[in-house]
Protein backbone atom coordinates (compact mmCIF):
# COMPACT_ATOMS: atom_id res chain seq x y z
CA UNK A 1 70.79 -6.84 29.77
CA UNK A 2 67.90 -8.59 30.29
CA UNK A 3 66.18 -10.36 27.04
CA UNK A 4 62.28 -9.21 26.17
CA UNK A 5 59.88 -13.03 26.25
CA UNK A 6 58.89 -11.60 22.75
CA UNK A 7 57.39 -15.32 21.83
CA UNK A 8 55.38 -15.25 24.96
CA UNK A 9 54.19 -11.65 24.45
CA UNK A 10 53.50 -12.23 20.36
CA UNK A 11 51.20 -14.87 21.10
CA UNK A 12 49.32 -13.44 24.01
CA UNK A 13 48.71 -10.38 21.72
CA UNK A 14 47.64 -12.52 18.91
CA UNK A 15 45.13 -14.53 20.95
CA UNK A 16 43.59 -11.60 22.58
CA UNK A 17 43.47 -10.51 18.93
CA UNK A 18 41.58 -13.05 17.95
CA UNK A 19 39.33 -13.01 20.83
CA UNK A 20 38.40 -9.30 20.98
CA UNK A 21 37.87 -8.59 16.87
CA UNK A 22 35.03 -10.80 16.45
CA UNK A 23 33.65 -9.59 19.78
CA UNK A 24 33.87 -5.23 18.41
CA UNK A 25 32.34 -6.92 15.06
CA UNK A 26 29.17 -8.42 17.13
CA UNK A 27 28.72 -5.03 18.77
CA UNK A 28 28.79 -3.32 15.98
CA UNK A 29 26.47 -5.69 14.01
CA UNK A 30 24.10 -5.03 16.63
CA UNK A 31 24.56 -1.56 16.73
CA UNK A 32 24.17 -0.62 13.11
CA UNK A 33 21.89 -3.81 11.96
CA UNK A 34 20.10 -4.92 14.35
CA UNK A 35 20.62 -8.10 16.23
CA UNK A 36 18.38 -10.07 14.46
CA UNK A 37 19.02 -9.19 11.09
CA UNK A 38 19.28 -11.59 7.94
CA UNK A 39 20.62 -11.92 4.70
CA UNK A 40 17.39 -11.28 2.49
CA UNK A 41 17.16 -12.52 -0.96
CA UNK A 42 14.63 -10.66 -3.10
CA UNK A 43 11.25 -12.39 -3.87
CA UNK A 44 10.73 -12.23 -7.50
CA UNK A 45 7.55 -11.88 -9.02
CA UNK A 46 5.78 -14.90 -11.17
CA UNK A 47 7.24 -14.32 -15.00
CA UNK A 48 5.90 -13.96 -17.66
CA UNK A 49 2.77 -11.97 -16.38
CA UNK A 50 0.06 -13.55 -18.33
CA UNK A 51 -3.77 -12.62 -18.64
CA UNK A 52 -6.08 -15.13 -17.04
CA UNK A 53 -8.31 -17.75 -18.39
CA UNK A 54 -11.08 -15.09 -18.63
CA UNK A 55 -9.16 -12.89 -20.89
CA UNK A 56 -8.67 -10.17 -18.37
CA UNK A 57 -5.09 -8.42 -16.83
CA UNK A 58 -5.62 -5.01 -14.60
CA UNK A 59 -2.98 -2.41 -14.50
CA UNK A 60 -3.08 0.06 -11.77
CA UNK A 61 -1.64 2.88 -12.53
CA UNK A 62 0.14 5.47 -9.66
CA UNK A 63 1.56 8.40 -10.63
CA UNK A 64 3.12 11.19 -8.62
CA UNK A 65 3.30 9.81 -4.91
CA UNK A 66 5.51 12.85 -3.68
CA UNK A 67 6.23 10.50 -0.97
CA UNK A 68 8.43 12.43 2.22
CA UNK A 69 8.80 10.98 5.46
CA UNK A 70 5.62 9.60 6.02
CA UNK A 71 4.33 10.69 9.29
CA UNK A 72 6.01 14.29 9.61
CA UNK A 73 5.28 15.18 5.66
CA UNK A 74 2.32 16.99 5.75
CA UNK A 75 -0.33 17.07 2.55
CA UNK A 76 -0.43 19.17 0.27
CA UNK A 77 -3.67 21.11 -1.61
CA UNK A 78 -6.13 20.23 0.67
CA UNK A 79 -8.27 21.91 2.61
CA UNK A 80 -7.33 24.20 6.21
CA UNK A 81 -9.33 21.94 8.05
CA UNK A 82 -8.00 18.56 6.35
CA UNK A 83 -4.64 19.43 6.84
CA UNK A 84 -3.78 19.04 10.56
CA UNK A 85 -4.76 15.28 9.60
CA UNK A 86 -3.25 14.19 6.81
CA UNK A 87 -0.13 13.30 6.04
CA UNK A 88 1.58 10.87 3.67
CA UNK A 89 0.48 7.97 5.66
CA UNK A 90 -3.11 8.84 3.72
CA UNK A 91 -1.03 7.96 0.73
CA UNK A 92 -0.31 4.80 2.08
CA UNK A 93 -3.84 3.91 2.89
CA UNK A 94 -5.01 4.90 -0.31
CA UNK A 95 -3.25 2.80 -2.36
CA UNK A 96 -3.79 -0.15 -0.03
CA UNK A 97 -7.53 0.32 -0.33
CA UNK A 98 -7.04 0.47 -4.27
CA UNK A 99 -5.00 -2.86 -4.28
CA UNK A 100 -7.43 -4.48 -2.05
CA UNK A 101 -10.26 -3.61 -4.21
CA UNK A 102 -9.05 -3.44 -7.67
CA UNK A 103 -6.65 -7.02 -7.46
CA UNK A 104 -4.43 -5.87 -10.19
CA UNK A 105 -2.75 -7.98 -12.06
CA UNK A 106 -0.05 -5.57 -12.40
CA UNK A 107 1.02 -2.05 -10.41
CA UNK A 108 2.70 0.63 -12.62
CA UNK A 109 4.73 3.42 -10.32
CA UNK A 110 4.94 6.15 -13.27
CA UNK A 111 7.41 9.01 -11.25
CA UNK A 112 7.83 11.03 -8.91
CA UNK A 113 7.50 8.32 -6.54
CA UNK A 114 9.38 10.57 -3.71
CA UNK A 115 9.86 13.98 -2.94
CA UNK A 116 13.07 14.74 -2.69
CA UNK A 117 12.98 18.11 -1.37
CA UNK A 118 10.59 16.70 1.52
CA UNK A 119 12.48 12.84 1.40
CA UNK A 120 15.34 13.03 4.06
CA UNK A 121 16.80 9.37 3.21
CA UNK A 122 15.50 8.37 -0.73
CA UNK A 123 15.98 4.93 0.62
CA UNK A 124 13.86 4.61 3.68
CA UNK A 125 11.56 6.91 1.69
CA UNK A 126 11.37 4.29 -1.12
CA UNK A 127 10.36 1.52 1.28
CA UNK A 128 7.15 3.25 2.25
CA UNK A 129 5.91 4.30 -1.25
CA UNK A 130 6.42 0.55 -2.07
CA UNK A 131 5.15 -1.02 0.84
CA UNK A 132 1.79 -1.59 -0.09
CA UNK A 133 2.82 -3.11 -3.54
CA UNK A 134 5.35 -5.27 -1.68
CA UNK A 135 2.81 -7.05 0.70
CA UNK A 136 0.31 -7.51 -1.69
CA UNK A 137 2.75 -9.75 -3.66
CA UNK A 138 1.81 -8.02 -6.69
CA UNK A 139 4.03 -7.72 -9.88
CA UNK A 140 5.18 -3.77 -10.02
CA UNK A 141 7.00 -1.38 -11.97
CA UNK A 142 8.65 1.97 -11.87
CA UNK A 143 10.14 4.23 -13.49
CA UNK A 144 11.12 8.00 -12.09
CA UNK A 145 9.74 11.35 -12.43
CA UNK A 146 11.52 14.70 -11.89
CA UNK A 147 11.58 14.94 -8.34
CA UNK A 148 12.90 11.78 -7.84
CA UNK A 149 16.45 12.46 -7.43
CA UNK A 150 16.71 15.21 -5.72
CA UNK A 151 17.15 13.94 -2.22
CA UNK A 152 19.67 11.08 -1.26
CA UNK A 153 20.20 8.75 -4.42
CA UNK A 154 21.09 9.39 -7.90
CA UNK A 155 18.71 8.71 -10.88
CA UNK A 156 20.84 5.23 -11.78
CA UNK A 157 21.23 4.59 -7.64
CA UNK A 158 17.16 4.96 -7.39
CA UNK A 159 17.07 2.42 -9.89
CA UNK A 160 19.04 -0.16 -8.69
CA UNK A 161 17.42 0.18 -5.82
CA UNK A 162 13.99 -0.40 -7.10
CA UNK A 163 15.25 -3.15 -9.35
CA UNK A 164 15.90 -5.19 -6.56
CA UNK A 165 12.90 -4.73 -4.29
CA UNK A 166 10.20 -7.66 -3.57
CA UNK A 167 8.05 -8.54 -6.58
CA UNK A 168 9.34 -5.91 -8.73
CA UNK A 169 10.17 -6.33 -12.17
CA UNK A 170 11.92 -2.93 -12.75
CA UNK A 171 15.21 -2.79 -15.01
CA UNK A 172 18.00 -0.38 -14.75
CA UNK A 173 18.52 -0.32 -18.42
CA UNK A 174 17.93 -2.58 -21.29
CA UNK A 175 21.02 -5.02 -22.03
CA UNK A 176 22.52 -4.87 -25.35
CA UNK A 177 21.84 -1.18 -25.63
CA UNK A 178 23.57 1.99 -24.65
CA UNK A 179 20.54 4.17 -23.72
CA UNK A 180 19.95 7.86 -22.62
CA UNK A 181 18.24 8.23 -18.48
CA UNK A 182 18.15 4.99 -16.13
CA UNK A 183 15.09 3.23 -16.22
CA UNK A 184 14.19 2.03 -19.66
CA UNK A 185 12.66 -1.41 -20.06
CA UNK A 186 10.09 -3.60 -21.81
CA UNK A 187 7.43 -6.19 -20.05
CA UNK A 188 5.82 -8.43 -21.79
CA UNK A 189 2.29 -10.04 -20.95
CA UNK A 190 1.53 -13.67 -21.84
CA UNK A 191 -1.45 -15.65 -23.39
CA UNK A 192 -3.41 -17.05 -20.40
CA UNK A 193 -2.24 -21.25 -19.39
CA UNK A 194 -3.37 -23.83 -21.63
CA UNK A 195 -4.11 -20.97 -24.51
CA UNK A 196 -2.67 -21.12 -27.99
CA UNK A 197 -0.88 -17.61 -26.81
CA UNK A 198 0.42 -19.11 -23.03
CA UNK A 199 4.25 -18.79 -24.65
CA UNK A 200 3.59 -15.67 -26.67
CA UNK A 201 3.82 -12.30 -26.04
CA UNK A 202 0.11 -10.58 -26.48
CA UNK A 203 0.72 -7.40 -24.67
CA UNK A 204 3.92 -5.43 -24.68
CA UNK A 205 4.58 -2.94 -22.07
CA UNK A 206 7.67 -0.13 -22.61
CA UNK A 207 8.83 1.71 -19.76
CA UNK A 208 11.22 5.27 -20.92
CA UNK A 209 13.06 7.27 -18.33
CA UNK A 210 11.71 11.01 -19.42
CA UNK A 211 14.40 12.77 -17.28
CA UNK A 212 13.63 15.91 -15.27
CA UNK A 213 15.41 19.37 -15.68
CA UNK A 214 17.32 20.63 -18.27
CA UNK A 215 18.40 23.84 -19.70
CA UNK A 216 17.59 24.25 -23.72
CA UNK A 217 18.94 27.65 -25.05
CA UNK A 218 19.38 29.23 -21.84
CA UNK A 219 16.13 28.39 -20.17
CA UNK A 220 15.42 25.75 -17.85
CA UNK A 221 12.85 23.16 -19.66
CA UNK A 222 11.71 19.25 -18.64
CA UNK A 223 13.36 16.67 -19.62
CA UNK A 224 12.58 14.48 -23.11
CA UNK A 225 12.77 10.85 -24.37
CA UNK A 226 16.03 11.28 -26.67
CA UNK A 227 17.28 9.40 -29.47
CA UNK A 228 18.88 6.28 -27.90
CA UNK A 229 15.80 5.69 -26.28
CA UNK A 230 13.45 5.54 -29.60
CA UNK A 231 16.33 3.49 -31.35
CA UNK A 232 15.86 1.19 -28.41
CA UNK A 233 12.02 1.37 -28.48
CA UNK A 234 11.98 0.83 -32.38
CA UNK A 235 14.08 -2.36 -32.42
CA UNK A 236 12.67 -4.41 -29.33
CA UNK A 237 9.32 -3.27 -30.84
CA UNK A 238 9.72 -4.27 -34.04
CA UNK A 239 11.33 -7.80 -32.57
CA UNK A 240 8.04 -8.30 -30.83
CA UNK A 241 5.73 -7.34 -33.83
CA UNK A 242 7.14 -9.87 -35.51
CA UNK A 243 6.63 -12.46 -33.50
CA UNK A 244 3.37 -11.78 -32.54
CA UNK A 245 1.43 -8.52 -33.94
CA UNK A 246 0.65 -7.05 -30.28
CA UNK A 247 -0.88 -3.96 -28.45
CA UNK A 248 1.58 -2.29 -26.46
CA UNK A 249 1.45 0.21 -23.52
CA UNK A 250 4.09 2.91 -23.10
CA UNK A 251 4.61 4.90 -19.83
CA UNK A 252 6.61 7.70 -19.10
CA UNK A 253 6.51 10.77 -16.77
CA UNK A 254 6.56 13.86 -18.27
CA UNK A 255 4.23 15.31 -20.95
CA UNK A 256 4.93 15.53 -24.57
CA UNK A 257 4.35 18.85 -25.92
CA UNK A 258 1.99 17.22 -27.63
CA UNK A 259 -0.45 17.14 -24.96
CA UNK A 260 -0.58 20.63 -24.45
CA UNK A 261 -0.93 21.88 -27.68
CA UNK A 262 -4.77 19.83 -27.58
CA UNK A 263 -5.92 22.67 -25.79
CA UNK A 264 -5.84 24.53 -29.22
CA UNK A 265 -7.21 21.64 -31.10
CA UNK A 266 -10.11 20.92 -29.06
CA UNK A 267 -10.20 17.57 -27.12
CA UNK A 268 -12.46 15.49 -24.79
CA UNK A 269 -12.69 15.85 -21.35
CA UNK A 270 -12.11 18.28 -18.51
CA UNK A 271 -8.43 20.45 -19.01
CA UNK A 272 -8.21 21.50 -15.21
CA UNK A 273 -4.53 22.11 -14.83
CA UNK A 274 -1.69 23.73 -16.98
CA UNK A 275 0.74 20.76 -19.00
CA UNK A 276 4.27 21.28 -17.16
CA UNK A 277 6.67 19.58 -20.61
CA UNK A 278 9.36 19.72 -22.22
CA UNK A 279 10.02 22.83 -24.56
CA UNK A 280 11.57 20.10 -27.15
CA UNK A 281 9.36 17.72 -29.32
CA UNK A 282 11.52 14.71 -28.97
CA UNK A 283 9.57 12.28 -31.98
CA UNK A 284 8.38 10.23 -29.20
CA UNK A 285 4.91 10.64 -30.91
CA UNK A 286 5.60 9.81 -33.94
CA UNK A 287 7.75 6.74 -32.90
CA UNK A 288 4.69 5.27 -30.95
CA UNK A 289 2.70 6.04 -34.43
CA UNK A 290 4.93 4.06 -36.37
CA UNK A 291 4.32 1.26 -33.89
CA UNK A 292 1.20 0.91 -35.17
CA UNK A 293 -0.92 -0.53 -31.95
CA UNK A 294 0.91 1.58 -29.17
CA UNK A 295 -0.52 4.24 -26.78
CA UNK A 296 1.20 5.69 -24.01
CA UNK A 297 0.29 6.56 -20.43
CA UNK A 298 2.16 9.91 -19.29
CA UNK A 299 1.50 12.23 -16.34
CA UNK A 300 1.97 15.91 -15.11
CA UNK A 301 5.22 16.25 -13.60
């Protein structure tokens, strides 16, 4: 019987190994990446924000993007003849014009950043809402609405994600602190350079993940700041007062109930649309009264 060259036939194999995986591994970097892809690392905003020498810092505010899939996502409540035209690309103009012309100092995302029933990929989708933020090398923040979710991303995924785009200062959670919802945070706003106040906190911004749907005694209700959340919000607050007795600026997505009952009480202003809140009065309220020099900044959901 005739004796196999098994050391001749182990090597070849092994070379031919060795020549062929890192040759499928190019291909497929190139198929799935991109040829000339990188390893990015994330550019990080300038911290602390601070107000400038003439006493001035600009939020700009955007609430309820609905973002889709750009292009292909048609508008919503306009008019028959606007609609052929517009799209969520006039989004995306928008809020470029508004950066341009308002140079904030700070952009606040305040949910419902995507639509997930109209959002094929949450990912891709976020990249477009945040585009215009992105490039402009402005400082932003998010936090998520009720729609956010529902397309390819959980709420603690969406996050993440936004935690780690370009000039965002977005936290998953606070550390230290076990906290209802994904997306609860404080940023704090600095005394201008060379000012008694340049390593002091003078404005304190909280950001509160509302939630979205929920069932309450059988019926489907919004979401609510819970308990964790103010027990959270009380003690970095109070940390903050002490150091420095500052205004603050809460935002959150969905309406108190609050808000709605105004249209009993009387109120100023135009009331052009129903209040879609929660069914539960969570104390959120009455925690921002305690805080003496808070005031929040909610939207419809």
């Amino acid at each position: 019987m005739r004796r196999r060259p098994w050391r001749r036939t182990f090597f070849v194999d092994l070379l031919l190994l060795l020549f062929i995986l890192p040759l499928v591994l190019f291909v497929l970097r190139v198929a799935f990446i991109g040829g000339d892809a990188e390893v990015r690392v994330k550019r990080s905003a300038e911290l602390p924000l601070r107000f400038s020498s003439d006493g001035g810092f600009k939020i700009l505010q955007v609430a309820d993007m609905h973002y889709g899939n750009g292009l292909v996502t048609r508008c919503r409540d306009v008019l028959p003849s606007e609609a052929a035209r517009c799209s969520d690309l006039n989004s995306t103009l928008f809020l470029k014009r508004m950066i341009e012309a308002e140079k904030p100092d700070l952009i606040a995302f305040t949910g419902d950043n995507i639509f997930g029933t109209s959002a094929t990929d949450a990912a891709e989708s976020l990249f477009k809402v945040f585009r215009p933020a992105m490039e402009s090398g402005t400082p932003w923040a998010a936090i998520l609405g009720n729609h956010d979710q529902e397309s390819t991303m959980t709420r603690e995924e969406l996050m993440s994600f936004i935690s780690l785009m370009d000039f965002s200062v977005s936290q998953v959670n606070p550390s230290g602190f076990v906290v209802d919802g994904y997306g609860n945070y404080d940023t704090r706003v600095h005394g201008a350079w060379g000012s008694d106040l340049a390593n002091t906190s003078v404005l304190n911004l909280y950001f509160l993940d509302s939630g979205d749907r929920v069932m309450v005694g059988g019926v489907r209700t919004y979401g609510w700041i819970r308990d964790s959340q103010l027990t959270w919000l009380h003690t970095i607050s109070e940390e903050l007062q002490r150091r420095y007795l500052a205004p603050a600026l809460s935002f959150f997505h969905i309406p108190i109930p609050e808000v709605r009952d105004l249209w009993f009480r009387g109120f100023v202003g135009q009331f052009q649309e129903a209040v879609a809140c929660s069914s539960v009065k969570s104390g959120i309220l009455q925690s921002l009264s305690l805080n003496g020099r808070c005031e929040s900044s909610i939207h419809r959901p």
